[in-house]
Protein backbone atom coordinates (compact mmCIF):
# COMPACT_ATOMS: atom_id res chain seq x y z
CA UNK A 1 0.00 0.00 0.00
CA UNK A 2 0.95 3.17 -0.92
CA UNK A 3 1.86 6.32 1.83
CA UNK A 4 -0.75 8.50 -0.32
CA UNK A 5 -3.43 5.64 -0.23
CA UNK A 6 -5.84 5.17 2.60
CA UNK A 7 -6.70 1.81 4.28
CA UNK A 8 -9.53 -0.28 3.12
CA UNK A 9 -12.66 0.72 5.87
CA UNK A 10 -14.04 -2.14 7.71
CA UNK A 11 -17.13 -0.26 8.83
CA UNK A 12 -19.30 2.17 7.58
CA UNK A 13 -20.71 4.82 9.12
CA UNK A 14 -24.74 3.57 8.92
CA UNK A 15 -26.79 5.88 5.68
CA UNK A 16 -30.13 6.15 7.16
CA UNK A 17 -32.55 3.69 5.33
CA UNK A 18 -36.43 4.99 4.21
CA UNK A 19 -37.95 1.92 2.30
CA UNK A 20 -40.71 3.00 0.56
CA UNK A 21 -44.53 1.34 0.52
CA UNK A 22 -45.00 -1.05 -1.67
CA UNK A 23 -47.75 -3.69 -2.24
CA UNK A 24 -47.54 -7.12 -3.92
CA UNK A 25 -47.99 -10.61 -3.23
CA UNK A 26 -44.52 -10.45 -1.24
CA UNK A 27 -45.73 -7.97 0.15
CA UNK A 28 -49.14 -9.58 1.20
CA UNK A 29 -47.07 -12.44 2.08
CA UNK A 30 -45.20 -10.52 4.64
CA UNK A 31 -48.06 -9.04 6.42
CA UNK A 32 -49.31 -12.49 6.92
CA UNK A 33 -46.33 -14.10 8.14
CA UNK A 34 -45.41 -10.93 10.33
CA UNK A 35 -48.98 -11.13 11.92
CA UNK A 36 -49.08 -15.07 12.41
CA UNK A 37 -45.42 -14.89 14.05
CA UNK A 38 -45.89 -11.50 16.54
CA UNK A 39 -49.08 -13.34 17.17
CA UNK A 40 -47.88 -16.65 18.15
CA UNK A 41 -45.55 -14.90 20.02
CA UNK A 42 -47.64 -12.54 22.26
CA UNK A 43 -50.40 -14.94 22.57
CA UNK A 44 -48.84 -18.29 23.38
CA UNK A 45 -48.16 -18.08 27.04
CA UNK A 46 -51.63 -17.06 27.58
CA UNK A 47 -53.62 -20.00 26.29
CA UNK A 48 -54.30 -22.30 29.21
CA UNK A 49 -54.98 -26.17 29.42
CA UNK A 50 -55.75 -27.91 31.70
CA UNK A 51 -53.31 -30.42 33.52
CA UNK A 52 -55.20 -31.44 36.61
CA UNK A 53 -54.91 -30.02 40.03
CA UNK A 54 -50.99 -30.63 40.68
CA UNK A 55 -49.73 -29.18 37.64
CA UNK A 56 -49.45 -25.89 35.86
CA UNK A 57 -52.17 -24.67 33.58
CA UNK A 58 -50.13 -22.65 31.27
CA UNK A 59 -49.99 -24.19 27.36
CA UNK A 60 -46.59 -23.52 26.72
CA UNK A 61 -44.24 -23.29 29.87
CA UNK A 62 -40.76 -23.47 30.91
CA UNK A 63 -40.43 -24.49 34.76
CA UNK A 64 -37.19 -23.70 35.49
CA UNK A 65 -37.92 -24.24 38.96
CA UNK A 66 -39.48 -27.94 38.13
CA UNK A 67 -36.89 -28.70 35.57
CA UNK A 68 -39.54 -29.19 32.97
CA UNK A 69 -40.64 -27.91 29.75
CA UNK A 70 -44.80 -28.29 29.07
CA UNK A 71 -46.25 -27.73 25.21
CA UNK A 72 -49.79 -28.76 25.27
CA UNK A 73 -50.47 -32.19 26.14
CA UNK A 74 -46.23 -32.73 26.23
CA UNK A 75 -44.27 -32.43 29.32
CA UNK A 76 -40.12 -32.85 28.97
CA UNK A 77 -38.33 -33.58 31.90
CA UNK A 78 -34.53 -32.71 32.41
CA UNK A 79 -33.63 -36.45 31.40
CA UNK A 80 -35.46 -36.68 28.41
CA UNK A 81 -33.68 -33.51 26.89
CA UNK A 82 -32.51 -35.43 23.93
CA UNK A 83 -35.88 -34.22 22.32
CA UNK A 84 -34.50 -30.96 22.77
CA UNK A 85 -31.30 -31.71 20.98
CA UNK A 86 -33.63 -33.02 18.34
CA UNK A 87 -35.81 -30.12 17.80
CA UNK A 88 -32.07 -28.32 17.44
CA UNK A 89 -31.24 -30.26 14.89
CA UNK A 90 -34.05 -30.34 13.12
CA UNK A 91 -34.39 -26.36 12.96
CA UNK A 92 -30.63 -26.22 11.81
CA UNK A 93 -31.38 -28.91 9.00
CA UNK A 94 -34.53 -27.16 8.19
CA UNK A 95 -32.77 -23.92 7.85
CA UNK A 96 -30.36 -25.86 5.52
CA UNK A 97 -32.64 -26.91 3.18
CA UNK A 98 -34.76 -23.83 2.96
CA UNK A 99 -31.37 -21.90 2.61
CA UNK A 100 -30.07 -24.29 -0.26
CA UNK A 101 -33.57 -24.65 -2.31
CA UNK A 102 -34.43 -20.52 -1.45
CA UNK A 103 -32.12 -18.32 -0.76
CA UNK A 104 -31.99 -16.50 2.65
CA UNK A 105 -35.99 -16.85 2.86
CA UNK A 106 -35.65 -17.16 6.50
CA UNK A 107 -33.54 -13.57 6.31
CA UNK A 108 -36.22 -12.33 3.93
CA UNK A 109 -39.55 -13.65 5.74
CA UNK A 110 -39.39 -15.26 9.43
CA UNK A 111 -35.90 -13.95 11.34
CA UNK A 112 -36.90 -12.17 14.13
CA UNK A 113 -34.73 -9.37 13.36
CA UNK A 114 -36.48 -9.01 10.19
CA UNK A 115 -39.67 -9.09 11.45
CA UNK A 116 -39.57 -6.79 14.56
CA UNK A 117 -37.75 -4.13 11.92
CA UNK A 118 -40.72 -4.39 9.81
CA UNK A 119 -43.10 -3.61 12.72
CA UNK A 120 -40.96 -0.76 13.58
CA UNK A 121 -41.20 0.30 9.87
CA UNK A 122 -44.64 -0.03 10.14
CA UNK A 123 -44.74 2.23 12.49
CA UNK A 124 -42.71 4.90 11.71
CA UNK A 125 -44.44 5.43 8.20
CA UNK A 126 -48.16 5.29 10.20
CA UNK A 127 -46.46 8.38 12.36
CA UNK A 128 -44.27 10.06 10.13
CA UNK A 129 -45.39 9.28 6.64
CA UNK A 130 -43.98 7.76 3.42
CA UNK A 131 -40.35 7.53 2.07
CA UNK A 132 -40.56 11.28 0.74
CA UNK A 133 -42.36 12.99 4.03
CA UNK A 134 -39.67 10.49 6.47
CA UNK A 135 -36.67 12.21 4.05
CA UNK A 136 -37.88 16.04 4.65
CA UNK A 137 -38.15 15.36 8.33
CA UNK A 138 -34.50 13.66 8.19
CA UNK A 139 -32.90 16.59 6.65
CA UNK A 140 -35.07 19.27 8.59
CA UNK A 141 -34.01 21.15 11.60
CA UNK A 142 -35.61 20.92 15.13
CA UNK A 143 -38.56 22.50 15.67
CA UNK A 144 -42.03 21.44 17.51
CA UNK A 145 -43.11 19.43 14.77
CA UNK A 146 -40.26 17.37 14.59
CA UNK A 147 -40.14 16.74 17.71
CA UNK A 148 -43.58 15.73 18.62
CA UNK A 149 -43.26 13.23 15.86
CA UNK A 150 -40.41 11.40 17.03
CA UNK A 151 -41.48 11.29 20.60
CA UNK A 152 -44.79 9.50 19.46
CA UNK A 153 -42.47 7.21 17.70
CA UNK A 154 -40.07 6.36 20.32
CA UNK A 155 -42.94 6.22 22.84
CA UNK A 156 -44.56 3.32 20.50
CA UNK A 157 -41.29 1.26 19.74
CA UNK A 158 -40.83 1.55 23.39
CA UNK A 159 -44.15 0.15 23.96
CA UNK A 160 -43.92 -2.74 21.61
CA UNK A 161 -40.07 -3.08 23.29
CA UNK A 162 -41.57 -3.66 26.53
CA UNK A 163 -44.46 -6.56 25.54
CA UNK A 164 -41.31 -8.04 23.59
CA UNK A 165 -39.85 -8.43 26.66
CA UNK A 166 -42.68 -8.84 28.84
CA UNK A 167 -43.56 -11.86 26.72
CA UNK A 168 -40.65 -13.57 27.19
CA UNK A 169 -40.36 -13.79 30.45
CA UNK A 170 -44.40 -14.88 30.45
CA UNK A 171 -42.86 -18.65 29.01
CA UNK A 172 -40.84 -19.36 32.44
CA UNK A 173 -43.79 -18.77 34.65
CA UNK A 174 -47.28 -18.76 35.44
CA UNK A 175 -48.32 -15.50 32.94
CA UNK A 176 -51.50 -14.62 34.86
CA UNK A 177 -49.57 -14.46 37.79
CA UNK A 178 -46.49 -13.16 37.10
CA UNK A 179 -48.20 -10.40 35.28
CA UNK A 180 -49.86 -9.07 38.71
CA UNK A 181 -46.78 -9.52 40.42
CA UNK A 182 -44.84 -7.16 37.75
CA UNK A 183 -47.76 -4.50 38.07
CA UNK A 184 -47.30 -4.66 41.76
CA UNK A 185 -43.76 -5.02 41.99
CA UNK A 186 -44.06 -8.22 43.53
CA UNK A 187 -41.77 -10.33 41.14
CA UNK A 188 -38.41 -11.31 41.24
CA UNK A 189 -35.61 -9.11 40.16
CA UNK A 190 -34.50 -11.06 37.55
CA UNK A 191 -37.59 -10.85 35.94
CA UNK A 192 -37.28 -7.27 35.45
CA UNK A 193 -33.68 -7.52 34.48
CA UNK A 194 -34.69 -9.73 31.54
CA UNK A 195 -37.54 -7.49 30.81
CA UNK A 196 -35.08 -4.23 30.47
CA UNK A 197 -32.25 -5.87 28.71
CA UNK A 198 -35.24 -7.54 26.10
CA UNK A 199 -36.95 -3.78 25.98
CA UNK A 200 -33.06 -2.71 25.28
CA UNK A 201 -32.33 -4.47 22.43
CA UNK A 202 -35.66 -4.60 20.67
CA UNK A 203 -35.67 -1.00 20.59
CA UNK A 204 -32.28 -0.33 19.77
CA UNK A 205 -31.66 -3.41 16.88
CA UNK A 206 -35.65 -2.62 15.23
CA UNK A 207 -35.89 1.31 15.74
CA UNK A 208 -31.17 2.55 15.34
CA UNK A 209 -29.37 -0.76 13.87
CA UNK A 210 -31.86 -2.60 11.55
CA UNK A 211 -30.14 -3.56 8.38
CA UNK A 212 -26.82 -3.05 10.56
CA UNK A 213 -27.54 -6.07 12.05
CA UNK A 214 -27.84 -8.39 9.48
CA UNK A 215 -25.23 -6.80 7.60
CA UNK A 216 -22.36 -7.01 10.47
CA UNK A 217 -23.84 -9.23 13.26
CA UNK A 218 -25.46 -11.72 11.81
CA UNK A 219 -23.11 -14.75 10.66
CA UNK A 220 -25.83 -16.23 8.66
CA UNK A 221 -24.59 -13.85 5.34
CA UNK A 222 -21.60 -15.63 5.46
CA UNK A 223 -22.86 -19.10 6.21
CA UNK A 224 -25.23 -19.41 3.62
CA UNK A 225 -22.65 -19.27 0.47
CA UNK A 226 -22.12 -22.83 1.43
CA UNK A 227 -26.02 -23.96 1.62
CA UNK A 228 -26.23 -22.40 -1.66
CA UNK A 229 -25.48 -23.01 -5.44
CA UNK A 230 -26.22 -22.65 -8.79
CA UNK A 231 -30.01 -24.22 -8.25
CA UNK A 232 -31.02 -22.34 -5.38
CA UNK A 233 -33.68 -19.98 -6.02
CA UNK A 234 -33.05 -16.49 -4.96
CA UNK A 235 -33.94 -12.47 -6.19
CA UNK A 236 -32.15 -11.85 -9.08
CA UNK A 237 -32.13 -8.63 -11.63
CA UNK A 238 -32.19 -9.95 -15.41
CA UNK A 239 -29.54 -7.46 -16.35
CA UNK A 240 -29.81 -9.46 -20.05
CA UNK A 241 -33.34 -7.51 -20.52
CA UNK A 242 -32.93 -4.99 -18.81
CA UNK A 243 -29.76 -2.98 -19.81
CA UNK A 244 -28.98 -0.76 -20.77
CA UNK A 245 -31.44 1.36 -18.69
CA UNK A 246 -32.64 4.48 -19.01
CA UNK A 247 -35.68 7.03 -19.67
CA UNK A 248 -37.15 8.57 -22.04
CA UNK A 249 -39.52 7.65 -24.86
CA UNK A 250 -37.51 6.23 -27.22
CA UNK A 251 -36.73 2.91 -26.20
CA UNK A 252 -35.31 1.11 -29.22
CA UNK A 253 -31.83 0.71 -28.08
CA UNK A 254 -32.33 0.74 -24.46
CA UNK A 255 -33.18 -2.36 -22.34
CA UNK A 256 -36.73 -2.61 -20.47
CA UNK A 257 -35.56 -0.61 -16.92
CA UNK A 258 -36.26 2.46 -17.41
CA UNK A 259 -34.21 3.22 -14.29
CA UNK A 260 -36.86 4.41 -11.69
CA UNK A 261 -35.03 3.27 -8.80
CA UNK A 262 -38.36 2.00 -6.77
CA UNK A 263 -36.69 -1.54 -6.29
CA UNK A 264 -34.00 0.78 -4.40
CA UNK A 265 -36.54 2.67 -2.68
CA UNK A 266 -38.78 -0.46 -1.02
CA UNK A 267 -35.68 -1.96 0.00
CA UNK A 268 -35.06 -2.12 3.73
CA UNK A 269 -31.34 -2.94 3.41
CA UNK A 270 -31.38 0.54 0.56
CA UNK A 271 -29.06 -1.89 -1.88
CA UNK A 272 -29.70 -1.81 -5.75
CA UNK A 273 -30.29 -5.13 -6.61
CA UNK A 274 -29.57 -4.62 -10.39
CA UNK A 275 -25.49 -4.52 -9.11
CA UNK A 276 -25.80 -8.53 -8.42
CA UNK A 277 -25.88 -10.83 -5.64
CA UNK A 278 -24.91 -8.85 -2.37
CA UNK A 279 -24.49 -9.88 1.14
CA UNK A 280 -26.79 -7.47 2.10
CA UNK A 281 -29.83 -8.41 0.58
CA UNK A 282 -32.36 -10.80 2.76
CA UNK A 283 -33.93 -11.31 -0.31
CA UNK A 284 -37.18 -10.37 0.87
CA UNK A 285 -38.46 -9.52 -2.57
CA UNK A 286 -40.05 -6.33 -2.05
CA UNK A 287 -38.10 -5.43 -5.28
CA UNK A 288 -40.01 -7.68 -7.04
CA UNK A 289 -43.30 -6.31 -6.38
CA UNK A 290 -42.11 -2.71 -7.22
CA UNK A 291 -40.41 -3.54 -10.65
CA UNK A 292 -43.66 -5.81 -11.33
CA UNK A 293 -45.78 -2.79 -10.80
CA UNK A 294 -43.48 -0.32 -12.75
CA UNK A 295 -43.28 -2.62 -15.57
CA UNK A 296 -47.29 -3.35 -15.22
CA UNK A 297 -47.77 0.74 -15.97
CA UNK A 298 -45.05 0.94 -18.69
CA UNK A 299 -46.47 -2.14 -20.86
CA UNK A 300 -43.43 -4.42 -20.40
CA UNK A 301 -43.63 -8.14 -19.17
CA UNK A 302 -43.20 -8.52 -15.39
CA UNK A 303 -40.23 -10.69 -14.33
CA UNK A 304 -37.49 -8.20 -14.52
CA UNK A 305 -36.64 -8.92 -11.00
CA UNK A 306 -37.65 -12.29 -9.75
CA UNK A 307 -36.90 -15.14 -8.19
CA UNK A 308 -34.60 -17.24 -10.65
CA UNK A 309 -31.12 -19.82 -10.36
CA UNK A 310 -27.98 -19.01 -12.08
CA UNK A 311 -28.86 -21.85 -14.30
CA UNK A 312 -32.04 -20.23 -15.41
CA UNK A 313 -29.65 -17.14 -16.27
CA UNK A 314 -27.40 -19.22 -18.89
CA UNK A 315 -30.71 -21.14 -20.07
CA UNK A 316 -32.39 -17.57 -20.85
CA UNK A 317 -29.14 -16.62 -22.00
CA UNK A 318 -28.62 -18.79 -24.63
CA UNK A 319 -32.54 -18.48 -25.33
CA UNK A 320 -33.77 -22.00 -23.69
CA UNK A 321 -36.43 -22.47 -21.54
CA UNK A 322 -35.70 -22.15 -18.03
CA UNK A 323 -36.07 -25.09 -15.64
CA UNK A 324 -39.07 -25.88 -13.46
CA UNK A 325 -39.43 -24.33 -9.89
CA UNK A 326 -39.89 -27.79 -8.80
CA UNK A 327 -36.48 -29.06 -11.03
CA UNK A 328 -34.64 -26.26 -8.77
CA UNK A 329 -36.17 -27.27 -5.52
CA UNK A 330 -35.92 -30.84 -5.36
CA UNK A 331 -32.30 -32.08 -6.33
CA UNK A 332 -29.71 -34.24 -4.50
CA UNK A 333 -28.75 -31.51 -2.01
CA UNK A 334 -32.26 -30.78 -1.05
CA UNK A 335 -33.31 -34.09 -0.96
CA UNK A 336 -31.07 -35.20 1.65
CA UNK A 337 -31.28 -32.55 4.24
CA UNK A 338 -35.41 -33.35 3.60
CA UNK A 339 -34.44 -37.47 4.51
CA UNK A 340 -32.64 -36.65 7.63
CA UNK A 341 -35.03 -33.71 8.60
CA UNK A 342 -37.66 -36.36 7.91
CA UNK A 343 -35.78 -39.09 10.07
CA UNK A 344 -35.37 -37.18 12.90
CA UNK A 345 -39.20 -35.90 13.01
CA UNK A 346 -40.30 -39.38 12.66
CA UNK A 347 -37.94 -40.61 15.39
CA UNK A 348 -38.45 -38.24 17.81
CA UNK A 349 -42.48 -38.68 17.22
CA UNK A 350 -42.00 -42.51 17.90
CA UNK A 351 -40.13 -42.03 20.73
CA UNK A 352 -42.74 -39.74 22.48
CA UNK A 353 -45.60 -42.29 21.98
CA UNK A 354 -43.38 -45.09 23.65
CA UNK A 355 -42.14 -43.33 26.44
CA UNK A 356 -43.11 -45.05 29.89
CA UNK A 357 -44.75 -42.74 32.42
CA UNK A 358 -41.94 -44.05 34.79
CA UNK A 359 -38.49 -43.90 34.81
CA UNK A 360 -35.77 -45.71 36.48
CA UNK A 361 -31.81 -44.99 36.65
CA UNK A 362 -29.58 -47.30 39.22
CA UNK A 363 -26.55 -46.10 40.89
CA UNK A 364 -24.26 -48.82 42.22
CA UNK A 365 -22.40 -47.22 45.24
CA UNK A 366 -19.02 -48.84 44.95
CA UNK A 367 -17.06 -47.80 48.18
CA UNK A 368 -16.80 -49.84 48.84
CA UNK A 369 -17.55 -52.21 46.20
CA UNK A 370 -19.25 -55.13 48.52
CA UNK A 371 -19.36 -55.66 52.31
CA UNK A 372 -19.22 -58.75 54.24
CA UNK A 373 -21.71 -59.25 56.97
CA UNK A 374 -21.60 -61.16 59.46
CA UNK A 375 -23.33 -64.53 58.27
CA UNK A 376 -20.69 -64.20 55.72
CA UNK A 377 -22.97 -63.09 53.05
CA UNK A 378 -21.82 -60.31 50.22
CA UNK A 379 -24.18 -56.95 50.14
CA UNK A 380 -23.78 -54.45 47.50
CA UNK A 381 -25.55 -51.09 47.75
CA UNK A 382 -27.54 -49.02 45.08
CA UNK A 383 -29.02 -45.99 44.70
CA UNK A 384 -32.45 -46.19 42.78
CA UNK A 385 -33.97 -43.15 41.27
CA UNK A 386 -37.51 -43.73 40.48
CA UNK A 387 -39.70 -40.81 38.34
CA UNK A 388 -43.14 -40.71 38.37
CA UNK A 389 -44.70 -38.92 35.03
CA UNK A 390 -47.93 -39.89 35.83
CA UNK A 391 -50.48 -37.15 37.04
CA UNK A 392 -51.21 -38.81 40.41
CA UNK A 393 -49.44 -40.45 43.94
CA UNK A 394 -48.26 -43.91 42.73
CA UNK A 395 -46.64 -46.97 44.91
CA UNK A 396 -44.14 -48.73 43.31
CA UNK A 397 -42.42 -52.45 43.60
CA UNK A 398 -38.80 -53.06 43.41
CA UNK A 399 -37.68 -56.16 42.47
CA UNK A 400 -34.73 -57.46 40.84
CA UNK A 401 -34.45 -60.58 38.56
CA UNK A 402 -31.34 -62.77 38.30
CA UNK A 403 -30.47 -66.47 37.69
CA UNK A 404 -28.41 -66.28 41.14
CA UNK A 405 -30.24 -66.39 44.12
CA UNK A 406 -29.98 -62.50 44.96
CA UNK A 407 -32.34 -61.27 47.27
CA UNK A 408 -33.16 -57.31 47.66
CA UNK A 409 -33.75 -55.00 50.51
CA UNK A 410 -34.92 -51.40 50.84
CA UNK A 411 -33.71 -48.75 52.93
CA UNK A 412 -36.46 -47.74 55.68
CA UNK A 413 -39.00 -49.60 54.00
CA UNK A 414 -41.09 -53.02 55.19
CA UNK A 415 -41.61 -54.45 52.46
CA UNK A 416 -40.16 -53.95 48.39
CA UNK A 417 -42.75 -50.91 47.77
CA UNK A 418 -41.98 -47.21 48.03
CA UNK A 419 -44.61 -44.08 47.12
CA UNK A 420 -43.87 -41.67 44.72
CA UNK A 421 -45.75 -38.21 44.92
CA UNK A 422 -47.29 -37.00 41.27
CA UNK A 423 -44.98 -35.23 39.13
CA UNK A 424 -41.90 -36.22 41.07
CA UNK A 425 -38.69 -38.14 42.16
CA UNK A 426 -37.83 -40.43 44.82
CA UNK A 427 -34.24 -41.49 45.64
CA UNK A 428 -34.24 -44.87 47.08
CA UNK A 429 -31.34 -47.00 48.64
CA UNK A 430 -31.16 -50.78 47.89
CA UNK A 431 -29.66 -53.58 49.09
CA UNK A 432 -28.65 -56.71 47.39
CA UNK A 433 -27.58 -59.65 49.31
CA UNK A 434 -25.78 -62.44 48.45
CA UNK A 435 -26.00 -65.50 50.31
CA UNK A 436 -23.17 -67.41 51.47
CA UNK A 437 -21.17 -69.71 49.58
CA UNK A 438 -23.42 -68.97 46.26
CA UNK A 439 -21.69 -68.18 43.30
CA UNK A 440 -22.87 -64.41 43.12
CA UNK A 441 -21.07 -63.85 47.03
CA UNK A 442 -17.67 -65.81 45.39
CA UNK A 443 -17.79 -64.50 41.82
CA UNK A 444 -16.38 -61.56 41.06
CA UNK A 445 -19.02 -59.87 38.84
CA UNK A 446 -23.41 -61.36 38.22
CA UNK A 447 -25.60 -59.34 36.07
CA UNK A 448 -29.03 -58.60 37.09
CA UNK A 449 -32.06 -56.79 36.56
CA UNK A 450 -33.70 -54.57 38.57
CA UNK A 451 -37.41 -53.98 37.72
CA UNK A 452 -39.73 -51.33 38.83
CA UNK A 453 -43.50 -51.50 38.03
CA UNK A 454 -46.39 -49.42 39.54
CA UNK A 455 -48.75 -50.93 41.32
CA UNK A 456 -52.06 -49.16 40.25
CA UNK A 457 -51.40 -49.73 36.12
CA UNK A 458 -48.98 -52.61 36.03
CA UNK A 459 -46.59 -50.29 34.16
CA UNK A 460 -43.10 -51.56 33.98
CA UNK A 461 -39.42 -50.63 33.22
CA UNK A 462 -36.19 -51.95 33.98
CA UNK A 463 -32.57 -51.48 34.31
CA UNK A 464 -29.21 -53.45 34.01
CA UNK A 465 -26.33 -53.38 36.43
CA UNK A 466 -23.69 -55.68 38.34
CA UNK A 467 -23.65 -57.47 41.49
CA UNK A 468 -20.10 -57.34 43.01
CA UNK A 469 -18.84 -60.59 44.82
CA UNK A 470 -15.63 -62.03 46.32
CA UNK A 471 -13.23 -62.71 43.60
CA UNK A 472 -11.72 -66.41 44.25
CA UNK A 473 -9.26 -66.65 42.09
């Protein structure tokens, strides 16, 4: 680098951004997706259902404090998280394929990010007008006017901050009740920490950052080149038809954009899509419904921007027909990450509707390993954890099955039966004895089986372990 030349910037000082209004059937599709999504958001941990008497009410719920996660007629306890890790997995697959067969549709359509900003857009052109009246007030002075506008505005962000936040916090407890107790500054403190830190950011990254955080936050830009490749769908200028641009009347050597600039003016990221793939754009295809209408007006065929492949640009090239939508979306790439997304859902499912309503895990305590009593019989010791899933008090057997002639004691208990509350676990101390002289007390190692089965539905489960014994040899 030269003295006289100036280092390459790796940030930009943010250019305000005032997308314009535009309607469309992307357009129409975004207002229903943005609608359905705020909505299942806000609403969700208010719809009740009903559990019985001894557990929460609450649809969707998070107990932190019960280590348990409810969704409708579901409950996941802490040792079942591997449906959890599933539902991971299956979102980062899904994202996969809908990034390899689309584009950055989740960017363009379903990211939060994207649709909080468009709520705060929303806003902001309801208070302060369209892309022409927001400019004036940018570049005006200060005066009462001013002013009074962009308090309402900050006032309703703020607003729609807070219930962001507020919402949240309504999926780790009770909502009903947690509600009253942050009206009455009854709840905990953490609760309003998460609140104000929630409020923070949604005001800040929809109402100052926006495109800023896509564009320099957001690792997905940089991800997706990988998910994507010469089949995957995504907004696209056909600079082929449409240069070279320009106005005027006479169009005979000029291409069919007659360089209006409204695809640059709906945009919320305020790129020109006609200058190629970016990593900017979220591809939300607002473009597309303002060229569409431009072209509608000037008598030219719609499709100037669109969603289209790079393969669809050498086939239109070269004057073939393009490929099928269908021909783009389902290839070898796409039809994997659909087989394992697929797999997954279907395991998961099955292992949901076999799950026992009890569960059993056995801790051998192994110091020491064995002890000797005084008949000269060989007693190991085990901790038995017993869960009971089922929605009501429950009394259990524990026995053990073993082709030595083992025989089992509990810990404070008469006989082999112990009572589990609803909805919760019992640790439980066994005792295996080995009798004298049999091969379990003067072998080193006997597998067994312990078996627990409640009493009241003849349920059952079971679990392995190892009887330690004398070791002859």
């Amino acid at each position: 680098m030269s003295a006289t030349e100036e280092p390459q910037k790796l940030y930009a000082s943010r250019e305000p951004v005032f997308p314009k209004r535009v309607s469309g059937r992307f357009r129409n599709l975004k207002w229903v997706i943005m609608i359905v999504t705020l909505g299942i958001y806000y609403v969700t941990p208010w719809i009740r259902w009903d559990r019985g008497p001894n557990l929460p009410d609450q649809a969707v719920l998070l107990d932190l404090g019960g280590r348990r996660f409810f969704f409708f007629w579901i409950e996941i306890w802490p040792h079942e998280f591997y449906f959890v890790a599933g539902l991971l997995i299956m979102a980062g697959l899904g994202l996969f394929l809908f990034t390899s067969a689309l584009g950055r549709v989740w960017c363009g359509y379903s990211c939060p990010q994207t649709v909080w900003t468009d709520l705060f857009f929303t806003v902001e052109r309801w208070i302060e007008g369209d892309r022409n009246a927001r400019l004036r007030l940018w570049r005006q002075g200060w005066d009462f006017h001013k002013i009074r506008l962009r308090l309402t505005k900050y006032i309703v962000w703020l607003l729609i901050a807070v219930a962001t936040g507020g919402a949240w916090v309504f999926y780790f407890a009770d909502a009903p009740t947690l509600f009253i107790q942050l009206v009455t500054g009854q709840a905990a403190f953490v609760a309003y920490t998460t609140i104000g830190i929630l409020t923070f950011t949604t005001f800040v990254f929809g109402g100052f950052m926006r495109e800023q955080v896509c564009i320099y936050m957001c690792p997905w830009p940089r991800i997706q080149a990988a998910m994507m490749d010469e089949d995957t769908i995504t907004v696209a200028y056909r600079d082929w038809r449409g240069e070279p641009r320009g106005k005027g009347k006479d169009r005979e050597n000029l291409g069919d954009c007659i360089d209006c600039n409204a695809c640059v003016n709906v945009c919320p990221v305020g790129i020109d899509i006609r200058d190629g793939q970016q990593l900017e754009c979220i591809t939300c295809a607002l473009c597309i419904d303002a060229c569409d209408d431009i072209m509608a007006k000037v008598g030219k065929p719609r499709g100037l921007i669109d969603y289209m492949a790079l393969t669809d640009e050498a086939n239109e090239r070269a004057g073939n027909q393009k490929k099928s939508v269908w021909k783009h979306i389902f290839r070898l790439r796409t039809i994997i990450y659909t087989v394992l997304w697929s797999a997954i859902g279907v395991g998961l499912t099955v292992l949901l509707f076999i799950r026992s309503d009890i569960d059993v895990t056995v801790a051998p305590v192994r110091n020491p390993q064995f002890v000797m009593l005084s008949d000269g019989s060989i007693r190991n010791t085990y901790d038995v954890r017993i869960r009971n899933m089922t929605h009501e008090n429950s009394v259990f057997e524990i026995t053990l099955v073993s082709d030595q002639p083992l025989q089992i004691e509990l810990e404070g208990q008469e006989n082999n039966t112990v009572e589990v509350p609803v909805d919760s676990t019992l640790l439980q101390r066994v005792y295996v004895i080995a009798p004298a002289g049999s091969a379990a007390a003067d072998e080193n190692l006997t597998n067994f089986r312990f078996w627990v089965e409640d009493l009241s539905t003849e349920t059952r489960t079971y679990q392995d372990t190892t009887f330690f014994g004398r070791d002859l040899e």
